[in-house]
Protein backbone atom coordinates (compact mmCIF):
# COMPACT_ATOMS: atom_id res chain seq x y z
CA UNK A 1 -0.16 17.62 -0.53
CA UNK A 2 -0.04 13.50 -0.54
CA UNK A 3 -2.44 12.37 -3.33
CA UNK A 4 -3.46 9.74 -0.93
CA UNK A 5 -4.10 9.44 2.94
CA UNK A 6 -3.73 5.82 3.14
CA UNK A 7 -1.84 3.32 1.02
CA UNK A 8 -2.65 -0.44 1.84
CA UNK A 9 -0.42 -3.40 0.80
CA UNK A 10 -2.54 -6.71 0.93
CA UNK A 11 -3.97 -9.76 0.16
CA UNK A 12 -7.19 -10.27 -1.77
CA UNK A 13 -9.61 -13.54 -0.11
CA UNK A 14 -12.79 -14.35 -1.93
CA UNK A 15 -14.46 -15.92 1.58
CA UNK A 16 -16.07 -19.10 1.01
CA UNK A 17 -18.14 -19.10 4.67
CA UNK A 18 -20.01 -21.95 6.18
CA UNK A 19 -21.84 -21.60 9.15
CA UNK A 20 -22.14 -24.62 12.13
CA UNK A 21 -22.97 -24.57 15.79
CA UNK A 22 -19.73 -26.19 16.41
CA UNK A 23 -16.38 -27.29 14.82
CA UNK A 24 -16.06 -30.62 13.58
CA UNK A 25 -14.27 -33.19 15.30
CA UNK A 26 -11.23 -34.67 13.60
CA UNK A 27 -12.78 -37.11 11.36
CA UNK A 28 -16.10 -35.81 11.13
CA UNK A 29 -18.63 -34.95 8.26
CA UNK A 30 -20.76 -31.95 10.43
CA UNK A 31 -23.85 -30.87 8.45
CA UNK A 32 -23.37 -26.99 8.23
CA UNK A 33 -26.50 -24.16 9.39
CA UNK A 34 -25.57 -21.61 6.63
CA UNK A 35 -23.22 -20.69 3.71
CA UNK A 36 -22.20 -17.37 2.05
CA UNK A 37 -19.72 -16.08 -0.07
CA UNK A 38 -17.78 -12.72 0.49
CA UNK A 39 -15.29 -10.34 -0.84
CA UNK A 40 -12.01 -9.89 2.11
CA UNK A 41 -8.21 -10.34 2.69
CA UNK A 42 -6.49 -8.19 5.09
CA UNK A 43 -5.49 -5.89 2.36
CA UNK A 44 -9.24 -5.27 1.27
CA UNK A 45 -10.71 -4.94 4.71
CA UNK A 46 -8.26 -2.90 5.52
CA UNK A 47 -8.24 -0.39 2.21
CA UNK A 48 -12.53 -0.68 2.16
CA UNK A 49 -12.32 0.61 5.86
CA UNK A 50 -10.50 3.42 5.44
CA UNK A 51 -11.97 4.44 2.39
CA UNK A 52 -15.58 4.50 4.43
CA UNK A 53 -13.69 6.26 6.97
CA UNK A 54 -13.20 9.38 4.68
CA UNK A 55 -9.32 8.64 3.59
CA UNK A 56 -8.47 8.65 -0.07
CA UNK A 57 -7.07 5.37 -0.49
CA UNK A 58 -4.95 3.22 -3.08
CA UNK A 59 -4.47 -0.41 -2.39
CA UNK A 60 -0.93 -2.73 -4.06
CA UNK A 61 -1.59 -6.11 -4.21
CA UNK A 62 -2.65 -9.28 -6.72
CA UNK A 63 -5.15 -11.00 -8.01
CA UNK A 64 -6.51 -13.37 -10.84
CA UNK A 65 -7.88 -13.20 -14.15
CA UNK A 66 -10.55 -14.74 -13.16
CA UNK A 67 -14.28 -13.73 -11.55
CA UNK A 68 -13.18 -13.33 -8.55
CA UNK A 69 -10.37 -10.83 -9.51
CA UNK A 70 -13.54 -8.84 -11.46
CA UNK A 71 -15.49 -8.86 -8.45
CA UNK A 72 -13.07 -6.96 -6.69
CA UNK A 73 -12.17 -4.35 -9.11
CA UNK A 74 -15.84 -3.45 -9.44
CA UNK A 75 -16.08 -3.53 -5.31
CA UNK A 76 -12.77 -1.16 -4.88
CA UNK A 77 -14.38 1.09 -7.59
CA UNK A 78 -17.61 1.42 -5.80
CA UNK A 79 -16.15 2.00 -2.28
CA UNK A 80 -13.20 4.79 -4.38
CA UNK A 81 -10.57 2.98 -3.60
CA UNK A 82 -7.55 3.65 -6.13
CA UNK A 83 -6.30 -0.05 -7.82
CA UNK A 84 -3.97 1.52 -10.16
CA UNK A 85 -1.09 -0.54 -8.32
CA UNK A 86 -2.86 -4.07 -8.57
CA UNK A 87 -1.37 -6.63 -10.43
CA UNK A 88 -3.20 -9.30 -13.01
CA UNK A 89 -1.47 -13.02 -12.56
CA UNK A 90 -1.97 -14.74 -15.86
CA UNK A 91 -1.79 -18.41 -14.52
CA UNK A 92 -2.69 -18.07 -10.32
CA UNK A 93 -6.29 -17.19 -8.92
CA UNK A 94 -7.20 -14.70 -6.96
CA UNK A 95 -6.98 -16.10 -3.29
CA UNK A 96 -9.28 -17.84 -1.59
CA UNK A 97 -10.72 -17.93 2.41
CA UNK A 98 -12.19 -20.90 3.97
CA UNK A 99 -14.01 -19.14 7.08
CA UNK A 100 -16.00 -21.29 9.97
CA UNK A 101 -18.66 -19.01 11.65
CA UNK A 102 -19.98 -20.37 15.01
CA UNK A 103 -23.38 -19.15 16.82
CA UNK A 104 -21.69 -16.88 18.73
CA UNK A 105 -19.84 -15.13 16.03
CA UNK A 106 -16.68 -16.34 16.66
CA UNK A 107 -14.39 -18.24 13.52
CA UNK A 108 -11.70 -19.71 12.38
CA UNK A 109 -9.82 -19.40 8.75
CA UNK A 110 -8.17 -21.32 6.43
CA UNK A 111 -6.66 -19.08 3.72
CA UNK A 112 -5.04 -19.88 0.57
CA UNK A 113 -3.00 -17.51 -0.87
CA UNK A 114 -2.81 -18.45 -4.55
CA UNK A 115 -1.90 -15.22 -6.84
CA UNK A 116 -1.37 -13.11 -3.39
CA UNK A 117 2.09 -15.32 -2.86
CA UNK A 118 3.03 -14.08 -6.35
CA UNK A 119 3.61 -10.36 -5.47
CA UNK A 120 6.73 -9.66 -5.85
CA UNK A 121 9.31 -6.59 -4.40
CA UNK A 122 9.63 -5.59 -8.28
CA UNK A 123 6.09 -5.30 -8.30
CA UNK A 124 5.68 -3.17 -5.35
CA UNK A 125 8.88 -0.87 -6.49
CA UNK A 126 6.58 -0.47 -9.76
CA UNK A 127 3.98 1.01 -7.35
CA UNK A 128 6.19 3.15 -5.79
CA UNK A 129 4.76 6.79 -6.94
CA UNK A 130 1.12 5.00 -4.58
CA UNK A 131 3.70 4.09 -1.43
CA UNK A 132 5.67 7.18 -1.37
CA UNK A 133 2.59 9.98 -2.04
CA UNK A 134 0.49 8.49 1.06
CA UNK A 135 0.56 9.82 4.30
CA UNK A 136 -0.10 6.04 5.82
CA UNK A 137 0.82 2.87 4.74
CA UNK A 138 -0.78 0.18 5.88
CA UNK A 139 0.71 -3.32 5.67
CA UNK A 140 -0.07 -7.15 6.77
CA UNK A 141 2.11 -10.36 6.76
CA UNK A 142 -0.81 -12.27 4.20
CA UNK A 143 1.78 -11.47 1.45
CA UNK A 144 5.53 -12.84 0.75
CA UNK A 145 7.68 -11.22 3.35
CA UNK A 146 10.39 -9.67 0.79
CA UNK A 147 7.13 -7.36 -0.74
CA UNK A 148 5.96 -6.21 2.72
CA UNK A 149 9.89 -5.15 3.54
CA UNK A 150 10.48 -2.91 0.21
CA UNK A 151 6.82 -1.42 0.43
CA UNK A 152 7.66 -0.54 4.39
CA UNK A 153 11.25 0.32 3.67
CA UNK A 154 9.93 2.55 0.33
CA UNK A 155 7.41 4.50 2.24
CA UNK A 156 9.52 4.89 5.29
CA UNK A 157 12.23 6.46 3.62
CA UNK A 158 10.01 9.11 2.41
CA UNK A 159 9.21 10.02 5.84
CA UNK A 160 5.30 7.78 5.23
CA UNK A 161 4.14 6.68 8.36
CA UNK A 162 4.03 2.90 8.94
CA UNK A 163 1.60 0.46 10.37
CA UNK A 164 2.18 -3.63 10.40
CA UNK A 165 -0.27 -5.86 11.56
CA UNK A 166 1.78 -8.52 12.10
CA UNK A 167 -0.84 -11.10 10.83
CA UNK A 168 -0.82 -14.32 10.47
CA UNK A 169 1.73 -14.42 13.02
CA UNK A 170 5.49 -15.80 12.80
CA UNK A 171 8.72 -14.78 13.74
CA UNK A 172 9.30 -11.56 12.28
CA UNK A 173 12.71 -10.02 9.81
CA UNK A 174 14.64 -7.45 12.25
CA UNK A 175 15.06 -5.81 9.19
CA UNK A 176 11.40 -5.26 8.94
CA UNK A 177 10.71 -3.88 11.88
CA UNK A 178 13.36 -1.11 11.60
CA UNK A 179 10.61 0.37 9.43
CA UNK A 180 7.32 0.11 10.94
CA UNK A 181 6.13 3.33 13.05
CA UNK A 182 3.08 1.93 14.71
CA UNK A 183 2.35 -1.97 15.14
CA UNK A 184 -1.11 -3.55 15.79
CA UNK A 185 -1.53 -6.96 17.09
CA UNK A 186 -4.17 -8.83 18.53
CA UNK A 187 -3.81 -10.19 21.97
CA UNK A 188 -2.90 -13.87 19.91
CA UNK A 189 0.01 -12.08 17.85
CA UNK A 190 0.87 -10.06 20.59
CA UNK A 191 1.53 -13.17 23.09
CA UNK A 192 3.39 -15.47 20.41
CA UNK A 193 5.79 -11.56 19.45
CA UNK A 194 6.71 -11.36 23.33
CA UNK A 195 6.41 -15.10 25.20
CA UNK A 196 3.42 -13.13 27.74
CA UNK A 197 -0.02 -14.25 28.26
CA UNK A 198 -2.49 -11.75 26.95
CA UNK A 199 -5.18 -12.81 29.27
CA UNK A 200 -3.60 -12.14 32.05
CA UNK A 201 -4.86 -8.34 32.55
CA UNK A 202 -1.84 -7.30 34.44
CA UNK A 203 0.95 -7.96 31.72
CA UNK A 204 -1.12 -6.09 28.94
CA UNK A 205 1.01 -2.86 29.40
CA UNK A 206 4.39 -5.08 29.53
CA UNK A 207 3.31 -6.67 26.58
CA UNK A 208 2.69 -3.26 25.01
CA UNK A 209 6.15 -1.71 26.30
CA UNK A 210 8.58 -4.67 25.41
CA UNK A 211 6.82 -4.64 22.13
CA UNK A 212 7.56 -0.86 21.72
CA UNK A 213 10.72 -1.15 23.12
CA UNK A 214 12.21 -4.67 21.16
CA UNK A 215 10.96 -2.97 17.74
CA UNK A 216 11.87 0.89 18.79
CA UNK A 217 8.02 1.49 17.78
CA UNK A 218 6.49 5.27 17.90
CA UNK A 219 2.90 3.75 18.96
CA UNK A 220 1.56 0.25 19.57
CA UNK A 221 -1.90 -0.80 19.78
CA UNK A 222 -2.56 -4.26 21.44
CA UNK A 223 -6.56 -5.35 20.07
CA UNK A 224 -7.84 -7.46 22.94
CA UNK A 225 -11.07 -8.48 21.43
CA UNK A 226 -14.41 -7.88 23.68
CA UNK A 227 -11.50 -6.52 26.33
CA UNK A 228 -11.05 -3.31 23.96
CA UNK A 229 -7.80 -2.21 23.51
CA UNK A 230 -5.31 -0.61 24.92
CA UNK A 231 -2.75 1.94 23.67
CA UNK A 232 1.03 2.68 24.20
CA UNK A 233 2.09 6.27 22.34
CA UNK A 234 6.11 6.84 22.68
CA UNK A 235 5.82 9.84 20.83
CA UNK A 236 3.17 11.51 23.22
CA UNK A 237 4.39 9.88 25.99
CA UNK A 238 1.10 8.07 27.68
CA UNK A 239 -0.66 4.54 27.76
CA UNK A 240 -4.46 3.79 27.86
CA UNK A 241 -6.65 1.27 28.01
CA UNK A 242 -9.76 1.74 25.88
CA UNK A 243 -12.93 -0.11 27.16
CA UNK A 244 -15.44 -2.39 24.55
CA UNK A 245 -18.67 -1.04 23.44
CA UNK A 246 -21.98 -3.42 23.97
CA UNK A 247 -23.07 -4.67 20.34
CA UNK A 248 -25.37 -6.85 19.46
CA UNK A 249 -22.18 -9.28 17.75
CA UNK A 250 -22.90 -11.39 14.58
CA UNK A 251 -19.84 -11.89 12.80
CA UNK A 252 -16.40 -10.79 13.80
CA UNK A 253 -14.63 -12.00 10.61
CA UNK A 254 -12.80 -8.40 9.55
CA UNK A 255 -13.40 -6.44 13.02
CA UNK A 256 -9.61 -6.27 13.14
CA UNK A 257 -9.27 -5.08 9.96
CA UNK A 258 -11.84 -2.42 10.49
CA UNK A 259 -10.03 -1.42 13.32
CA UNK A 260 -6.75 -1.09 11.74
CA UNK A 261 -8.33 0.36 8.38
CA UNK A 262 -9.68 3.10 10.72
CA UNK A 263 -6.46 4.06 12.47
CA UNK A 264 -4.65 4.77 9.25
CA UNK A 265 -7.73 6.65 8.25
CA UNK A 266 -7.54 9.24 11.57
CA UNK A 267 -3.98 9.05 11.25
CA UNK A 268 -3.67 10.55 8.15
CA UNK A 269 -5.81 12.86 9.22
CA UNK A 270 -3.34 13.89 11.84
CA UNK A 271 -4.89 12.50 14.96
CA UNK A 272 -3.17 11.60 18.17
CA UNK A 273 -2.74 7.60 18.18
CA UNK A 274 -5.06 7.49 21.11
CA UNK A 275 -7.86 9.34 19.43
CA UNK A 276 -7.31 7.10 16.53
CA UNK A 277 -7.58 4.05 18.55
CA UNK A 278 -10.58 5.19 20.38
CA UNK A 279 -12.59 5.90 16.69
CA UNK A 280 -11.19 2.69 15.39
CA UNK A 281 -12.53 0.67 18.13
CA UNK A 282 -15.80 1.96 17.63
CA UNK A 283 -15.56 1.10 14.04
CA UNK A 284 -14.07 -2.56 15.06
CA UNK A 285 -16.95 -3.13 17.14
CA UNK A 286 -19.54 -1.76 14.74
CA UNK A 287 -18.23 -4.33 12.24
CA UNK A 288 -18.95 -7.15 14.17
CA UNK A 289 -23.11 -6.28 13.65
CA UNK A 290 -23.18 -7.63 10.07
CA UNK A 291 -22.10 -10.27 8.32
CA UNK A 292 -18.75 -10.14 6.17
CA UNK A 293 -15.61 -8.65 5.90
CA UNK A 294 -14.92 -5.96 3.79
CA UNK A 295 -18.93 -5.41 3.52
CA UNK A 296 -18.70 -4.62 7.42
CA UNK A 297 -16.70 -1.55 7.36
CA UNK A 298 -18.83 1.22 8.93
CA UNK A 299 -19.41 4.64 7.63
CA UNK A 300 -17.21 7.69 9.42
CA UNK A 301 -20.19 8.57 10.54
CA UNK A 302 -21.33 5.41 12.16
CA UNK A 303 -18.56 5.09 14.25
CA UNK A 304 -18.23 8.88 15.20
CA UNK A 305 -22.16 8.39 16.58
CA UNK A 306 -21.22 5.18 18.69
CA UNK A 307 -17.90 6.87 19.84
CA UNK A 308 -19.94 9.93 20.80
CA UNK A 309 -22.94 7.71 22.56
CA UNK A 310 -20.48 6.07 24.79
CA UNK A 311 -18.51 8.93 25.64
CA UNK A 312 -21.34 11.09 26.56
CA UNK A 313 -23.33 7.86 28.60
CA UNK A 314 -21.18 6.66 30.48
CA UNK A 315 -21.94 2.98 32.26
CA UNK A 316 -24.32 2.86 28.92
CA UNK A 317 -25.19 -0.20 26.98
CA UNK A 318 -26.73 0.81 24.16
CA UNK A 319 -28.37 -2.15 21.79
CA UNK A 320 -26.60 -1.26 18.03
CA UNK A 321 -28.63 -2.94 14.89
CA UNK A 322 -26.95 -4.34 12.35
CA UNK A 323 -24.80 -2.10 10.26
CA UNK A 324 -26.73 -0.57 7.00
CA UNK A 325 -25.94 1.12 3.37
CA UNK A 326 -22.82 -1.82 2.82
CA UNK A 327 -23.11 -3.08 -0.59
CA UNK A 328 -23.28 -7.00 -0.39
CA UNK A 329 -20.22 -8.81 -0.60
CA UNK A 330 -12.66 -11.70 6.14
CA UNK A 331 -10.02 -12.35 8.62
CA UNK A 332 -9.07 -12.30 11.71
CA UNK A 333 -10.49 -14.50 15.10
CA UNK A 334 -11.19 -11.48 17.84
CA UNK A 335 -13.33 -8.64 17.20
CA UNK A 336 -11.80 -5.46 18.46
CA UNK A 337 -13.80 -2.81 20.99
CA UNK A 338 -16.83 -5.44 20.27
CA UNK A 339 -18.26 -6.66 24.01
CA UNK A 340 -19.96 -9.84 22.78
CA UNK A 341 -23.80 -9.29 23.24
CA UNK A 342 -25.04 -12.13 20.54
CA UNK A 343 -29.10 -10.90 21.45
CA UNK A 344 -30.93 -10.04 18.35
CA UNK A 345 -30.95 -5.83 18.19
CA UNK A 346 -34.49 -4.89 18.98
């Protein structure tokens, strides 16, 4: 038996968030609404979510050793998340995120990657017994491109199966691609990977199938935001698009990574991609009802009840309250099977 389900390489952000109604214009001095600070990166969204999802879970990555490097140790060892495999840069900080929050839930991100751009490939051979005894490896582009090839090329030689989310976007190694199994984009990395317009409805499944195709992909899931998703499986032989669910949307820093945190999750536990997507994009849009990243994750639970509400009412619309029971502490610009509905829950 693996000793984990899911292994995630990533990046560590402490989020530095402001709030405004709007984004300044170049040259401007806007007074903010708000300001918080939260624990995220891709890597830690992504390991906290499947971890609340009921996978055992190891993360590889970097950090400082500094407070904010502390602060995440304590919040992977209350959420059981395994960080044998991360690495303590003597001279960089941990990384940091500059997030922009607007009324309506949507952001923006400045990151800077500080010890994250240290990782190196000897570090992530030297956490090769985590990569190699998971049934799942997640991995993003946050980190230096010659770490996310030997961690996908080291868990895909021992038959692990693969998931990139090919964020931030940029053109992408061949070489790297040769080892992912299932790739997860967002409908903004999905348009700049193929040259096609993601908003136009009717080229979602070519995006989808030339994207499955150019990287000889078993599965690819294309995140479209308050559209839902939709879901190409080579393996079973189907596509599907997967509708939003109506939440009451307050922050959609992390949905993404929920999303993708929870398909690694079900896929270790041997689900078909499409059941996968459909519990992950519950767990996307339940994200988007609280504030933060990595505190946003939902429960197993929480997402099997919304996934089991919509199913069983269809047409329905059902008002969902903020998520609960996430100890206090981001990333990505769309918020994954979230239908914007910005009304206070009642």
């Amino acid at each position: 038996m693996s000793e984990y389900d899911v292994c995630v390489l990533g990046s560590f952000m402490k989020d530095l968030v402001a709030s405004a109604e709007r984004r300044p214009l170049p040259g401007e001095t806007l007074h903010g609404t708000g300001f918080a600070e939260f624990l995220g990166g891709k890597g830690v969204n992504q390991a906290i979510a499947a971890a609340r999802m009921g996978a055992r879970t190891a993360i590889v990555g970097t950090i400082g050793e500094d407070r904010y490097g502390e602060e995440f140790l304590e919040l992977l060892s209350a959420n059981g998340v395994d960080a044998s495999w991360v690495v303590r840069h003597p001279s960089l900080g941990t990384g940091v995120g500059l997030p922009l929050v607007l009324p309506d839930g949507g952001n923006s991100i400045i990151i800077v990657s500080r010890a994250n751009a240290a990782i190196t490939a000897a570090d992530v051979d030297a956490a090769t017994e985590a990569l190699v005894a998971s049934k799942v490896l997640s991995v993003q582009l946050e980190l230096p491109v010659e770490a996310s090839h030997s961690a996908l090329r080291l868990a895909s030689t021992a038959g692990v199966t693969t998931i990139l989310t090919p964020a931030p976007v940029g053109p992408v190694d061949p070489a790297l691609a040769a080892y992912v199994d299932v790739l997860v984009p967002n409908e903004v990395e999905a348009a700049a990977l193929t040259g096609l317009d993601c908003e136009d409805e009717s080229q979602v499944p070519a995006i989808a199938r030339k994207l499955a195709e150019d990287w000889d992909l078993r599965g690819c899931v294309v995140t479209l935001g308050a559209r839902g998703a939709y879901v190409l499986d080579r393996d079973g032989g189907y596509e599907e698009r997967i509708a939003a669910h109506q939440v009451a949307t307050v922050d959609t820093v992390g949905a993404g990574d929920a999303f993708c945190g929870s398909l690694a999750a079900s896929l270790a536990h041997d689900a078909p991609l499409i059941e996968a997507a459909r519990l992950a994009n519950a767990a996307g849009a339940l994200s988007t009802t609280t504030n933060g990243a990595a505190a946003s994750a939902p429960t197993h639970e929480a997402a099997r009840s919304l996934l089991t509400l919509t199913t069983t009412q269809p047409g329905a619309s059902p008002t969902v309250p903020p998520a609960t029971n996430h100890p206090s502490t981001s990333r990505d610009t769309t918020q994954p099977g979230a239908s914007a509905d910005t009304s206070p829950a009642s």
